[in-house]
Protein backbone atom coordinates (compact mmCIF):
# COMPACT_ATOMS: atom_id res chain seq x y z
CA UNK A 1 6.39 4.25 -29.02
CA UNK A 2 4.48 6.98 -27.34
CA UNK A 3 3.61 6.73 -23.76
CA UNK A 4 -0.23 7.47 -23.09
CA UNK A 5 -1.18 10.33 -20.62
CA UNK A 6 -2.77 8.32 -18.59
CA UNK A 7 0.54 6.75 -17.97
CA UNK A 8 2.30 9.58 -17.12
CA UNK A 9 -0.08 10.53 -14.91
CA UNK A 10 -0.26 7.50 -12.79
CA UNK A 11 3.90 7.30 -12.97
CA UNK A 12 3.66 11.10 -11.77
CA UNK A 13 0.84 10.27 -8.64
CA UNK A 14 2.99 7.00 -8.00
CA UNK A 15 6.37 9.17 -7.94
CA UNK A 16 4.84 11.68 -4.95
CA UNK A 17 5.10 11.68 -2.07
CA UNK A 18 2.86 14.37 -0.56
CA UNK A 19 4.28 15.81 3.09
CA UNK A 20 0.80 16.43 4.71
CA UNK A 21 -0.13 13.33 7.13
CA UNK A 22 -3.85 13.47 5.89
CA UNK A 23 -2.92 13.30 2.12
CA UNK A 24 -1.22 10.42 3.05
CA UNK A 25 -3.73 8.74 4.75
CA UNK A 26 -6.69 9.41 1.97
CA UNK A 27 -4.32 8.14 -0.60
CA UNK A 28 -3.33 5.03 1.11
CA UNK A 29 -7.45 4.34 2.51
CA UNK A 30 -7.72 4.79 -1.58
CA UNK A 31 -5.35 2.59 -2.69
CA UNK A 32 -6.41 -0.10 -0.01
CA UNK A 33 -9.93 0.21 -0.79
CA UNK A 34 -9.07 -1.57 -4.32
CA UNK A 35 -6.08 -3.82 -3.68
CA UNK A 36 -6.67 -5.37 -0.06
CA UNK A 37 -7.77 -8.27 1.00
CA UNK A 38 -8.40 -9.08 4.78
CA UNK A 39 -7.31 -12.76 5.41
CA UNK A 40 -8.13 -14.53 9.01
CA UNK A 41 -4.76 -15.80 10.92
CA UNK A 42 -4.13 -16.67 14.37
CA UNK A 43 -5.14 -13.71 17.01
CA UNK A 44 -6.73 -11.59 14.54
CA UNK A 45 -6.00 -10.98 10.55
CA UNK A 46 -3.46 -10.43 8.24
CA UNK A 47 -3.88 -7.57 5.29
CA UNK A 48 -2.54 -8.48 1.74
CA UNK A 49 -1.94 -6.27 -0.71
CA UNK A 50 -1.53 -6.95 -4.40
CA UNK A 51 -1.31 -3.90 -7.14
CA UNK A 52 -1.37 -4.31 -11.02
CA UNK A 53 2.03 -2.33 -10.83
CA UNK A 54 5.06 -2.88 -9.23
CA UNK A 55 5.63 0.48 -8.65
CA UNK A 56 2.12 0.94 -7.08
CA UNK A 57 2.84 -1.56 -4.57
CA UNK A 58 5.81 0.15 -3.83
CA UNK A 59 4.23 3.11 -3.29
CA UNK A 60 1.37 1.40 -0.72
CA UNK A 61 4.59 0.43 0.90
CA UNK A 62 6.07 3.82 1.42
CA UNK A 63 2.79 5.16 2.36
CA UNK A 64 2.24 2.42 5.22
CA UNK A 65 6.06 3.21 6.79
CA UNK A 66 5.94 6.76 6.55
CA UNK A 67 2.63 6.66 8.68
CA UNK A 68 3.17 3.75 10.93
CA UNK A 69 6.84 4.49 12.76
CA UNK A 70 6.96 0.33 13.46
CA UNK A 71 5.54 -1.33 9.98
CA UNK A 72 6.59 -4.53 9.75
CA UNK A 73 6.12 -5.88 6.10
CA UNK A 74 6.61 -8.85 4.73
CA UNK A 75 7.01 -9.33 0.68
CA UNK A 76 5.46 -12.74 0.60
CA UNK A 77 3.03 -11.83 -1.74
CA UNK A 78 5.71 -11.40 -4.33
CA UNK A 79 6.43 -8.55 -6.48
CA UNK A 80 3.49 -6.87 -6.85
CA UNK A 81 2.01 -6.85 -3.51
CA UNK A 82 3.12 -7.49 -0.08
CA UNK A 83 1.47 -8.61 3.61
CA UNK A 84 1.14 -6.80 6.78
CA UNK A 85 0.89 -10.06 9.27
CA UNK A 86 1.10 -7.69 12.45
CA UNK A 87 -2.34 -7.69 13.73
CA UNK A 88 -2.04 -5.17 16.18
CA UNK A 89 -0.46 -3.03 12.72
CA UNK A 90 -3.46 -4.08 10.72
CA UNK A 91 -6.49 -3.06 13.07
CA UNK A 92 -4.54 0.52 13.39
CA UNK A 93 -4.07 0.44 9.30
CA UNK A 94 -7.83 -0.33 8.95
């Protein structure tokens, strides 16, 4: 079975993890642009995230903790996805 290029592109974008502090925050606005969803809670909101990919979720993951030194995430939304519930974290993520 041959593996598409598209595929190995997006395994080879997922896999990096660029060192410059604005790469990382126009990939993550990117990625959150098309897999977050604002949801209202007590004292402000909550931000859920929920990729097609395991891996990509993972990735919005490492992005948020490598930027913001206290992230406190929470994997309720299962594999593929996972809330930020701090929302003092989100209003500085957004």
């Amino acid at each position: 079975m041959e593996v598409s290029f598209s595929k190995e592109v997006k395994d080879e974008l997922l896999a990096q993890m660029n060192p410059a502090r604005h790469c990382r925050i126009a990939e993550l606005a990117a990625l959150l642009s098309i897999c977050a969803r604002a949801v209202p809670a007590d004292g402000g909101c909550h931000l859920r995230i929920h990729m097609d990919r395991p891996e990509a979720a993972d990735k919005c993951r490492r992005l948020i903790e490598s930027l913001f030194d206290d992230a406190q995430l929470s994997g309720a939304a299962g594999p593929d996805g996972f809330v930020v519930a701090d929302p003092a974290l989100v209003s500085r993520i957004m």
